[in-house]
PDB file of N, CA and C in Angstrom:
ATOM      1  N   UNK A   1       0.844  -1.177   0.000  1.00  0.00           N
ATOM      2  CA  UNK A   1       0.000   0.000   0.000  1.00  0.00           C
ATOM      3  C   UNK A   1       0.891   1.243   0.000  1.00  0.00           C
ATOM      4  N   UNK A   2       0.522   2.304  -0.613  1.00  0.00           N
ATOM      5  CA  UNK A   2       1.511   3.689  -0.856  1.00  0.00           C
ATOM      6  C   UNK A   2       0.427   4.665  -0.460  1.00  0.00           C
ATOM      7  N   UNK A   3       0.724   5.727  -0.674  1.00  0.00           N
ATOM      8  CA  UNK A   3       0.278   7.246  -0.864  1.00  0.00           C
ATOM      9  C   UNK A   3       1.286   8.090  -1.690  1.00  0.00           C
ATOM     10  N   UNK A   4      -0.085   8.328  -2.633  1.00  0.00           N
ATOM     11  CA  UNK A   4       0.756   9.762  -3.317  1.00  0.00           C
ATOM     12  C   UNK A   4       0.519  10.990  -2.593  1.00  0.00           C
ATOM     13  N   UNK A   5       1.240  11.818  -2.805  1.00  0.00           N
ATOM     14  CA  UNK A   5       1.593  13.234  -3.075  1.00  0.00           C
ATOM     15  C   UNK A   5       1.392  13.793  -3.707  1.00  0.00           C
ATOM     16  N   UNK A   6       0.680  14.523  -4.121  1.00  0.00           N
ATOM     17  CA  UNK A   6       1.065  15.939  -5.264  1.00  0.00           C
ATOM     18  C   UNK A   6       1.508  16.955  -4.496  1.00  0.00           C
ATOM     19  N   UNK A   7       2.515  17.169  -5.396  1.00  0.00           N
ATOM     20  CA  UNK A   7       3.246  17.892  -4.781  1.00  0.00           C
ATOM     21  C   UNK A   7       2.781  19.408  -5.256  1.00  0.00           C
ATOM     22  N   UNK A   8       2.864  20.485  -3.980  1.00  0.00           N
ATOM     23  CA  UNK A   8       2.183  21.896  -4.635  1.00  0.00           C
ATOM     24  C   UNK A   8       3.811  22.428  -5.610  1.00  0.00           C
ATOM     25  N   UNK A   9       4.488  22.077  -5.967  1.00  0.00           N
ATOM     26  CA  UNK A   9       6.059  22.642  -6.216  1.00  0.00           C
ATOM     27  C   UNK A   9       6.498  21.733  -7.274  1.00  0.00           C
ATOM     28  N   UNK A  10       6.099  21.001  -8.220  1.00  0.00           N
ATOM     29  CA  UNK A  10       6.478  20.106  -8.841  1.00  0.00           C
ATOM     30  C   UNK A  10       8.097  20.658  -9.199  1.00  0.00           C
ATOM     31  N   UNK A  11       9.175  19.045  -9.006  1.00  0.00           N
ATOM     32  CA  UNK A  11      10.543  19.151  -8.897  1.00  0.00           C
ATOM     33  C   UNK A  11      11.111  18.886 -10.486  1.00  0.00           C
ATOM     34  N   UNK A  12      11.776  19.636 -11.134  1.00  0.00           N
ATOM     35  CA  UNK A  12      12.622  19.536 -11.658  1.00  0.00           C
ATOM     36  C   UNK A  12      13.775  18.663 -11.478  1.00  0.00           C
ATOM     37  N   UNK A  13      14.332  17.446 -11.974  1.00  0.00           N
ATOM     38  CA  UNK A  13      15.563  17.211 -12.092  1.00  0.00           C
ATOM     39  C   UNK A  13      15.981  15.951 -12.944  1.00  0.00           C
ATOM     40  N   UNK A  14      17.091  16.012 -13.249  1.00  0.00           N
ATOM     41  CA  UNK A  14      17.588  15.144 -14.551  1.00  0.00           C
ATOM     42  C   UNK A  14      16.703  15.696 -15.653  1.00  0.00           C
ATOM     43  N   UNK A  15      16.328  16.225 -16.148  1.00  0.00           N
ATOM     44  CA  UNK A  15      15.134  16.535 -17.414  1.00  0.00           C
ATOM     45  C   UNK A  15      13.841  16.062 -17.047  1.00  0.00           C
ATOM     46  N   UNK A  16      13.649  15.571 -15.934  1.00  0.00           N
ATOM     47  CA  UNK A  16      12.825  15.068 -15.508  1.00  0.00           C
ATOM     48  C   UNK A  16      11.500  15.887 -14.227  1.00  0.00           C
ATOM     49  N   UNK A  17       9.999  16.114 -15.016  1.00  0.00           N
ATOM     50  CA  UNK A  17       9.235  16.748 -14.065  1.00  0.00           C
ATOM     51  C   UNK A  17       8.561  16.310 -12.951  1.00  0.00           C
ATOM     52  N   UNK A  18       9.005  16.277 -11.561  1.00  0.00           N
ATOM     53  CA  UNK A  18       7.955  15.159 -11.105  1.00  0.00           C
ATOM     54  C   UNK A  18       6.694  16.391 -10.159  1.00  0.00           C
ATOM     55  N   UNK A  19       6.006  15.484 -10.297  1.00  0.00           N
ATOM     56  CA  UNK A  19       4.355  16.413  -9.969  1.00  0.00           C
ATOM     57  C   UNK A  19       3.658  15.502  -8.801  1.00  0.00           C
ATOM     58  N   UNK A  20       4.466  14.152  -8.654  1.00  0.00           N
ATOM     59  CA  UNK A  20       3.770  13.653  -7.480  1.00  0.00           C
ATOM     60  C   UNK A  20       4.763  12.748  -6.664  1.00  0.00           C
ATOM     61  N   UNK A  21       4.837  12.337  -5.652  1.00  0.00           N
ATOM     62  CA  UNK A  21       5.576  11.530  -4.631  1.00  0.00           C
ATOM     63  C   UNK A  21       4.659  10.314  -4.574  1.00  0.00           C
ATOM     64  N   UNK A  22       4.834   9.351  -4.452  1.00  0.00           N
ATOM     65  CA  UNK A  22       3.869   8.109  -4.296  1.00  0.00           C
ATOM     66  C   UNK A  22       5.335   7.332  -2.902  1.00  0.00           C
ATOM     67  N   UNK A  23       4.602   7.186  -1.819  1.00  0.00           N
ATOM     68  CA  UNK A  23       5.549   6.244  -0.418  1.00  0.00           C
ATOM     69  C   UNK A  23       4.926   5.507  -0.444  1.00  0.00           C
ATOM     70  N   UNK A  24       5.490   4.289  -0.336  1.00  0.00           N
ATOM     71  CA  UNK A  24       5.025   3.320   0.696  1.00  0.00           C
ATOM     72  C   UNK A  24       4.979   2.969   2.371  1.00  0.00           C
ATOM     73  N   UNK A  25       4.458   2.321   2.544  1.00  0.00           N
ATOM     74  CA  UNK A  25       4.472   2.564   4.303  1.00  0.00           C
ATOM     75  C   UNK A  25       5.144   1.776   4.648  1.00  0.00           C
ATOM     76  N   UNK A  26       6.200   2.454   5.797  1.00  0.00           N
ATOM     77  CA  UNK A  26       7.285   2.433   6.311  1.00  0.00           C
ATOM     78  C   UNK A  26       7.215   0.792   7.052  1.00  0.00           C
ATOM     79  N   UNK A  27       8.156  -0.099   6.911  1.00  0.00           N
ATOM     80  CA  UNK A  27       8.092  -1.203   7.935  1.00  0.00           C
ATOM     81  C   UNK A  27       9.064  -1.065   8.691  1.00  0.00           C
ATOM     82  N   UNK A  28       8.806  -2.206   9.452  1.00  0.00           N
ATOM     83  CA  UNK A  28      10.158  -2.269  10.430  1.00  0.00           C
ATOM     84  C   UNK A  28      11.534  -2.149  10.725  1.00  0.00           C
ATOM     85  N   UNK A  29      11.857  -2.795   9.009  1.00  0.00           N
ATOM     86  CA  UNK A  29      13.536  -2.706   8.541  1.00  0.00           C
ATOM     87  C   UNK A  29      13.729  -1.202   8.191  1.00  0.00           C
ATOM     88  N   UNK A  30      12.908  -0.885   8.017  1.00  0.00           N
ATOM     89  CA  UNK A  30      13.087   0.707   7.975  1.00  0.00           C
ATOM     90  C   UNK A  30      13.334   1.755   8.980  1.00  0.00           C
ATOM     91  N   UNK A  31      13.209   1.804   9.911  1.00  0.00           N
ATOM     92  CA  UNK A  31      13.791   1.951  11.532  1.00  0.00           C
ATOM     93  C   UNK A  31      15.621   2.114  11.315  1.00  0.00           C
ATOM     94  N   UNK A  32      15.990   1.052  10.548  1.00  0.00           N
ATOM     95  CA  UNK A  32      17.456   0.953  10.427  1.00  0.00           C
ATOM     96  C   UNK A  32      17.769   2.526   9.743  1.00  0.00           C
ATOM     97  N   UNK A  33      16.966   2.758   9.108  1.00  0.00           N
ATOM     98  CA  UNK A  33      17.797   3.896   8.341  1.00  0.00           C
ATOM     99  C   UNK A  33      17.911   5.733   9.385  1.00  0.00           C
ATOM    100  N   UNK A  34      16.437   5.279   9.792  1.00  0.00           N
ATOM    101  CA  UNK A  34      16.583   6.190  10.960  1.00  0.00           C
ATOM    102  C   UNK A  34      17.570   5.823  12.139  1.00  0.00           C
ATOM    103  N   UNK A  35      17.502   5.118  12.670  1.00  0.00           N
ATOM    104  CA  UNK A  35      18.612   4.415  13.785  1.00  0.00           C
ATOM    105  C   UNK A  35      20.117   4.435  13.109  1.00  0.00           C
ATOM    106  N   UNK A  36      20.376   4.200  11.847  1.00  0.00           N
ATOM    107  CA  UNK A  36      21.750   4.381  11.607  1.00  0.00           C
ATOM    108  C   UNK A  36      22.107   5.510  10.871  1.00  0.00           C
ATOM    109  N   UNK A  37      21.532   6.610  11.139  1.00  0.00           N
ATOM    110  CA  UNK A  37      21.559   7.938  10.827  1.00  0.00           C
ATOM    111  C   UNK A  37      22.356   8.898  11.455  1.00  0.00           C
ATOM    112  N   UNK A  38      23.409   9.640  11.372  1.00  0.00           N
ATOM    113  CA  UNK A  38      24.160  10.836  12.262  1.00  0.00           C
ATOM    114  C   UNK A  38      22.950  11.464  13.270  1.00  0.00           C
ATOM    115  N   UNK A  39      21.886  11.682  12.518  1.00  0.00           N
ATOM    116  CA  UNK A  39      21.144  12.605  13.375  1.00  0.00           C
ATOM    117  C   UNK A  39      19.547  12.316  12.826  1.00  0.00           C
ATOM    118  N   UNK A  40      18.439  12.360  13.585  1.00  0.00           N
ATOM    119  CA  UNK A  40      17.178  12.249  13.367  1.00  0.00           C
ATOM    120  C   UNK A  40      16.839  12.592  12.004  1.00  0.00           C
ATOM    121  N   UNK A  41      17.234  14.842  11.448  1.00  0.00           N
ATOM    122  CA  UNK A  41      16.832  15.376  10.548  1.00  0.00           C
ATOM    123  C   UNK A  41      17.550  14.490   9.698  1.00  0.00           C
ATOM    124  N   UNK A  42      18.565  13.532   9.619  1.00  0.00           N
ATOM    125  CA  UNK A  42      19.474  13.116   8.265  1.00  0.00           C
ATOM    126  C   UNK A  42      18.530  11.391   8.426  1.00  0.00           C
ATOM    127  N   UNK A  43      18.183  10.896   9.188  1.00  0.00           N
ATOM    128  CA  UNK A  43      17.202   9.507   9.032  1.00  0.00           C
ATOM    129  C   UNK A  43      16.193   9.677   8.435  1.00  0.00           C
ATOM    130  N   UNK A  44      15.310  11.000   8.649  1.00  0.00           N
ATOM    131  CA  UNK A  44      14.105  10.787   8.584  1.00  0.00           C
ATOM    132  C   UNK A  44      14.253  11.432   6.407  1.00  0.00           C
ATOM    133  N   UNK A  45      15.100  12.428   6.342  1.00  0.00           N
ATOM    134  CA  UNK A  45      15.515  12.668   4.729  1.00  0.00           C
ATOM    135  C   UNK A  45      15.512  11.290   4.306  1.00  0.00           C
ATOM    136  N   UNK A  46      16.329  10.575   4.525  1.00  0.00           N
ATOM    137  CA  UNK A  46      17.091   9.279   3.816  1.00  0.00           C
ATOM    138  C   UNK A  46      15.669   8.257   3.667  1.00  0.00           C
ATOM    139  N   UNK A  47      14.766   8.366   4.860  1.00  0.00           N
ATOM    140  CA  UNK A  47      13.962   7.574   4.992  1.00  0.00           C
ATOM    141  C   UNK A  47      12.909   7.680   4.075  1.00  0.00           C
ATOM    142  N   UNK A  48      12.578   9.219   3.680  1.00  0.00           N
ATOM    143  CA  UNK A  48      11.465   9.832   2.979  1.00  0.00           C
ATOM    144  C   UNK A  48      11.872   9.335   1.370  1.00  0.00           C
ATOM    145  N   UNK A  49      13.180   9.332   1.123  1.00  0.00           N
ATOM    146  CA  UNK A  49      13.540   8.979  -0.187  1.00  0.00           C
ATOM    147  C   UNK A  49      13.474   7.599  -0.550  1.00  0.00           C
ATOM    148  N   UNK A  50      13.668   6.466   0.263  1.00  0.00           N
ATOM    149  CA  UNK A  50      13.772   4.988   0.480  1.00  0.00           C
ATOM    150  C   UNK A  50      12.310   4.856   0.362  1.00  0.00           C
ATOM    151  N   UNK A  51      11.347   5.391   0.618  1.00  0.00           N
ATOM    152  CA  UNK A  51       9.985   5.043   0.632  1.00  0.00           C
ATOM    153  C   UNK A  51       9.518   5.540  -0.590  1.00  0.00           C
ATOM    154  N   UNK A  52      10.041   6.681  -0.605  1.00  0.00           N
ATOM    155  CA  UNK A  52       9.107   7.173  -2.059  1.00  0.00           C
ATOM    156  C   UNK A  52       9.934   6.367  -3.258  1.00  0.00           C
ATOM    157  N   UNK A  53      11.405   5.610  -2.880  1.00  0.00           N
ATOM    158  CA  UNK A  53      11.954   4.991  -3.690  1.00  0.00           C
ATOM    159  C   UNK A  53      12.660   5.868  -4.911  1.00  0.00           C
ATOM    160  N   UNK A  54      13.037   7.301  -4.424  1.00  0.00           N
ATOM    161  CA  UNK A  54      13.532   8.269  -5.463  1.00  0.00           C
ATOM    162  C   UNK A  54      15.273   7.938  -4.732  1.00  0.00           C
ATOM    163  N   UNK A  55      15.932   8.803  -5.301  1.00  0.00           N
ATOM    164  CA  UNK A  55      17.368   9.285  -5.150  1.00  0.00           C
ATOM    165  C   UNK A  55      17.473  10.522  -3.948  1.00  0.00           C
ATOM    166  N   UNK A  56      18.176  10.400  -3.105  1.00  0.00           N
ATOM    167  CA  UNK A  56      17.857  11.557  -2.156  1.00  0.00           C
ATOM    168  C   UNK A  56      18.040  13.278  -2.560  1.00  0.00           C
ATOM    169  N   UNK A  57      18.525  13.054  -3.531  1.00  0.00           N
ATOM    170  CA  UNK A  57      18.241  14.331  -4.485  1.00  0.00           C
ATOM    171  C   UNK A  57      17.223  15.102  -4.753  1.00  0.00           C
ATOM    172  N   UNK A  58      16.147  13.535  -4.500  1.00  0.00           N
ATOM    173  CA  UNK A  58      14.695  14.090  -4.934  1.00  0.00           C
ATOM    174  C   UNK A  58      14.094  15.117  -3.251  1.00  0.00           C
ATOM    175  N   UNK A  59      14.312  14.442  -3.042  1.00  0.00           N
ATOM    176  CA  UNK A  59      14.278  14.411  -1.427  1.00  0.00           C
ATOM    177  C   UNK A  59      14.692  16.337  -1.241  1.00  0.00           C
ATOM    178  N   UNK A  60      15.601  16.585  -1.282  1.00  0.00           N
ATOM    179  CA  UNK A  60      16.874  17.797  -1.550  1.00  0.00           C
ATOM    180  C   UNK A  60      15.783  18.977  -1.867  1.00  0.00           C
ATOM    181  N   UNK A  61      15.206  18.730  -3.040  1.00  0.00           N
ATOM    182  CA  UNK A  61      14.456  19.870  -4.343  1.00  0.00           C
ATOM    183  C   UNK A  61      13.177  19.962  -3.478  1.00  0.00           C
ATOM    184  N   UNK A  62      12.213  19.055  -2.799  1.00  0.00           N
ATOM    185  CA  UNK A  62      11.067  19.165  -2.246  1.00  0.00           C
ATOM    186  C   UNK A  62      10.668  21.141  -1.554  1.00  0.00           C
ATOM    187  N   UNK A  63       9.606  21.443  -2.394  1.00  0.00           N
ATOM    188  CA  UNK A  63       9.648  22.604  -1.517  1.00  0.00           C
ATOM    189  C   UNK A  63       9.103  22.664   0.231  1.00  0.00           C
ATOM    190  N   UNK A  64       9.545  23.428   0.507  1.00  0.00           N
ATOM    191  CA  UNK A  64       9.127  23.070   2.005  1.00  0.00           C
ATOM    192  C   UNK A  64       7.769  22.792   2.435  1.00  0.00           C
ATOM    193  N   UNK A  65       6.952  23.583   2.098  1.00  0.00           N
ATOM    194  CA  UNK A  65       5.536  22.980   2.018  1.00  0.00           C
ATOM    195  C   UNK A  65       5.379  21.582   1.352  1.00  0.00           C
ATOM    196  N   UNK A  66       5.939  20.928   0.722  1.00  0.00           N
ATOM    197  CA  UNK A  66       5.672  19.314   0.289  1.00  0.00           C
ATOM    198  C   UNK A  66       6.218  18.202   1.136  1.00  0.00           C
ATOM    199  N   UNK A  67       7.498  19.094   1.735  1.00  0.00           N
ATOM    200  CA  UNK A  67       8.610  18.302   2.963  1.00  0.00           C
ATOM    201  C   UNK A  67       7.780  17.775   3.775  1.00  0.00           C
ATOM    202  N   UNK A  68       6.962  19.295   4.227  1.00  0.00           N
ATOM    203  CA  UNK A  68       6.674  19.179   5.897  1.00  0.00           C
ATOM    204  C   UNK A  68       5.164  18.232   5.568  1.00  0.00           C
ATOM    205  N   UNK A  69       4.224  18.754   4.513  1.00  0.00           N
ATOM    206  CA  UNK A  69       3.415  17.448   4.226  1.00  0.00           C
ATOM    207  C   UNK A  69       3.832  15.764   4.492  1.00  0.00           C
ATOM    208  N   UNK A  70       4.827  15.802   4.093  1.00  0.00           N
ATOM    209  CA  UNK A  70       5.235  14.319   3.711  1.00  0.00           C
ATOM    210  C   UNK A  70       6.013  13.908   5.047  1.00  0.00           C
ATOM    211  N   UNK A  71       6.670  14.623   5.820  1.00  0.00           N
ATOM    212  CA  UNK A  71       6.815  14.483   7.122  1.00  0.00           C
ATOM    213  C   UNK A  71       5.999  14.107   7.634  1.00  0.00           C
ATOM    214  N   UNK A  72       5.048  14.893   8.089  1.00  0.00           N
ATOM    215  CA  UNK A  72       3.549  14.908   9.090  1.00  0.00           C
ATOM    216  C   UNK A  72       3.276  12.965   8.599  1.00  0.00           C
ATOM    217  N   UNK A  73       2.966  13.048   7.442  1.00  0.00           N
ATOM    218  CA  UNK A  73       2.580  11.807   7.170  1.00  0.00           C
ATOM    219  C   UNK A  73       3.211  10.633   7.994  1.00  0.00           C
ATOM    220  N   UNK A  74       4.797  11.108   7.445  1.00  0.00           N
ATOM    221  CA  UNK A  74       5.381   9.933   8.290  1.00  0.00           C
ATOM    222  C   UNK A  74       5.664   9.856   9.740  1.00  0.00           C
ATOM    223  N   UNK A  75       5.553  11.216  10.603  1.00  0.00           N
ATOM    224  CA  UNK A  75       5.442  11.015  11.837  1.00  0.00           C
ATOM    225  C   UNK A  75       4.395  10.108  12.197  1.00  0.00           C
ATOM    226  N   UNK A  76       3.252  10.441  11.523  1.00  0.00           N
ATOM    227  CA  UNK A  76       2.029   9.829  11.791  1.00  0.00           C
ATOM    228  C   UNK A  76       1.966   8.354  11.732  1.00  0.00           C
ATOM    229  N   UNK A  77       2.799   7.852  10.688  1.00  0.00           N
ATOM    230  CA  UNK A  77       2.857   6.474   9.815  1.00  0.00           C
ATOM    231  C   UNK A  77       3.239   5.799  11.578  1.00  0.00           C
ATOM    232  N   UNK A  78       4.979   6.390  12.054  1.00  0.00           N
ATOM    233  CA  UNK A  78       5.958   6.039  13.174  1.00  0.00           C
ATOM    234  C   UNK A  78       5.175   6.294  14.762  1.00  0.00           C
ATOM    235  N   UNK A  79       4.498   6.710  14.417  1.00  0.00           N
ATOM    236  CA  UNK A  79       3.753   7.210  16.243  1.00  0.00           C
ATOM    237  C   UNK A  79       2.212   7.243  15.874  1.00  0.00           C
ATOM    238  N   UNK A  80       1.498   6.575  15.248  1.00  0.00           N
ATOM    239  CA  UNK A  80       0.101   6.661  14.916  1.00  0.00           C
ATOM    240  C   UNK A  80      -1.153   6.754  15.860  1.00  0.00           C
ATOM    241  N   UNK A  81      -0.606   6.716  17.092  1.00  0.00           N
ATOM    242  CA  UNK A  81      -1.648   6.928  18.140  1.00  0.00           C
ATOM    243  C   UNK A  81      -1.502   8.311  18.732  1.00  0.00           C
ATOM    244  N   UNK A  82       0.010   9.431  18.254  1.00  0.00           N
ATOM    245  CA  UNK A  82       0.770   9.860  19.158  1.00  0.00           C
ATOM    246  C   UNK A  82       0.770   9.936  20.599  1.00  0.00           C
ATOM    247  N   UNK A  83       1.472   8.612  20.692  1.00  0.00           N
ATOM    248  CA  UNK A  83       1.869   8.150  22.129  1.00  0.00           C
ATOM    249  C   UNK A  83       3.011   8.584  22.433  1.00  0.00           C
ATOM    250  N   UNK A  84       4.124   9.731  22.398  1.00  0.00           N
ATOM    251  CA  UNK A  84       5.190   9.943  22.544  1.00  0.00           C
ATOM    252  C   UNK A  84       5.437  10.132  24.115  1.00  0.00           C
ATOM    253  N   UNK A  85       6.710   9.039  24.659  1.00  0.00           N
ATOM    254  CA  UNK A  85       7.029   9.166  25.843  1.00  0.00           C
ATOM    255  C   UNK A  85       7.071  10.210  26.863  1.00  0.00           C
ATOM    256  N   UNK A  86       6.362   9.892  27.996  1.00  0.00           N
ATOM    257  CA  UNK A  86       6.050  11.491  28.555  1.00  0.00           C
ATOM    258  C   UNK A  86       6.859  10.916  29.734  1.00  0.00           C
ATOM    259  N   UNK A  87       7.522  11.733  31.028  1.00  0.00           N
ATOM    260  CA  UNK A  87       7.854  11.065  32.247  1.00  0.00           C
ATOM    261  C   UNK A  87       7.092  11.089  32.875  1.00  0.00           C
ATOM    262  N   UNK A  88       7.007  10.784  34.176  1.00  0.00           N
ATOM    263  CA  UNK A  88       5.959  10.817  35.472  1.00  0.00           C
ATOM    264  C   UNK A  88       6.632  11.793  36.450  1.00  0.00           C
TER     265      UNK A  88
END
Protein backbone atom coordinates (compact mmCIF):
# COMPACT_ATOMS: atom_id res chain seq x y z
CA UNK A 1 0.00 0.00 0.00
CA UNK A 2 1.51 3.69 -0.86
CA UNK A 3 0.28 7.25 -0.86
CA UNK A 4 0.76 9.76 -3.32
CA UNK A 5 1.59 13.23 -3.08
CA UNK A 6 1.06 15.94 -5.26
CA UNK A 7 3.25 17.89 -4.78
CA UNK A 8 2.18 21.90 -4.64
CA UNK A 9 6.06 22.64 -6.22
CA UNK A 10 6.48 20.11 -8.84
CA UNK A 11 10.54 19.15 -8.90
CA UNK A 12 12.62 19.54 -11.66
CA UNK A 13 15.56 17.21 -12.09
CA UNK A 14 17.59 15.14 -14.55
CA UNK A 15 15.13 16.53 -17.41
CA UNK A 16 12.83 15.07 -15.51
CA UNK A 17 9.23 16.75 -14.07
CA UNK A 18 7.96 15.16 -11.10
CA UNK A 19 4.35 16.41 -9.97
CA UNK A 20 3.77 13.65 -7.48
CA UNK A 21 5.58 11.53 -4.63
CA UNK A 22 3.87 8.11 -4.30
CA UNK A 23 5.55 6.24 -0.42
CA UNK A 24 5.02 3.32 0.70
CA UNK A 25 4.47 2.56 4.30
CA UNK A 26 7.29 2.43 6.31
CA UNK A 27 8.09 -1.20 7.94
CA UNK A 28 10.16 -2.27 10.43
CA UNK A 29 13.54 -2.71 8.54
CA UNK A 30 13.09 0.71 7.98
CA UNK A 31 13.79 1.95 11.53
CA UNK A 32 17.46 0.95 10.43
CA UNK A 33 17.80 3.90 8.34
CA UNK A 34 16.58 6.19 10.96
CA UNK A 35 18.61 4.41 13.79
CA UNK A 36 21.75 4.38 11.61
CA UNK A 37 21.56 7.94 10.83
CA UNK A 38 24.16 10.84 12.26
CA UNK A 39 21.14 12.61 13.37
CA UNK A 40 17.18 12.25 13.37
CA UNK A 41 16.83 15.38 10.55
CA UNK A 42 19.47 13.12 8.26
CA UNK A 43 17.20 9.51 9.03
CA UNK A 44 14.11 10.79 8.58
CA UNK A 45 15.51 12.67 4.73
CA UNK A 46 17.09 9.28 3.82
CA UNK A 47 13.96 7.57 4.99
CA UNK A 48 11.46 9.83 2.98
CA UNK A 49 13.54 8.98 -0.19
CA UNK A 50 13.77 4.99 0.48
CA UNK A 51 9.99 5.04 0.63
CA UNK A 52 9.11 7.17 -2.06
CA UNK A 53 11.95 4.99 -3.69
CA UNK A 54 13.53 8.27 -5.46
CA UNK A 55 17.37 9.28 -5.15
CA UNK A 56 17.86 11.56 -2.16
CA UNK A 57 18.24 14.33 -4.48
CA UNK A 58 14.70 14.09 -4.93
CA UNK A 59 14.28 14.41 -1.43
CA UNK A 60 16.87 17.80 -1.55
CA UNK A 61 14.46 19.87 -4.34
CA UNK A 62 11.07 19.17 -2.25
CA UNK A 63 9.65 22.60 -1.52
CA UNK A 64 9.13 23.07 2.00
CA UNK A 65 5.54 22.98 2.02
CA UNK A 66 5.67 19.31 0.29
CA UNK A 67 8.61 18.30 2.96
CA UNK A 68 6.67 19.18 5.90
CA UNK A 69 3.42 17.45 4.23
CA UNK A 70 5.23 14.32 3.71
CA UNK A 71 6.81 14.48 7.12
CA UNK A 72 3.55 14.91 9.09
CA UNK A 73 2.58 11.81 7.17
CA UNK A 74 5.38 9.93 8.29
CA UNK A 75 5.44 11.01 11.84
CA UNK A 76 2.03 9.83 11.79
CA UNK A 77 2.86 6.47 9.81
CA UNK A 78 5.96 6.04 13.17
CA UNK A 79 3.75 7.21 16.24
CA UNK A 80 0.10 6.66 14.92
CA UNK A 81 -1.65 6.93 18.14
CA UNK A 82 0.77 9.86 19.16
CA UNK A 83 1.87 8.15 22.13
CA UNK A 84 5.19 9.94 22.54
CA UNK A 85 7.03 9.17 25.84
CA UNK A 86 6.05 11.49 28.56
CA UNK A 87 7.85 11.06 32.25
CA UNK A 88 5.96 10.82 35.47
Amino acid sequence: MSTVFTLTHPICLGGETLTSLSLRLPKGRDMRTILGAKNTGEGIHRLMADLAEVPPEVIDELGLSDWSKINNWLQEQLDPNGSRATSA
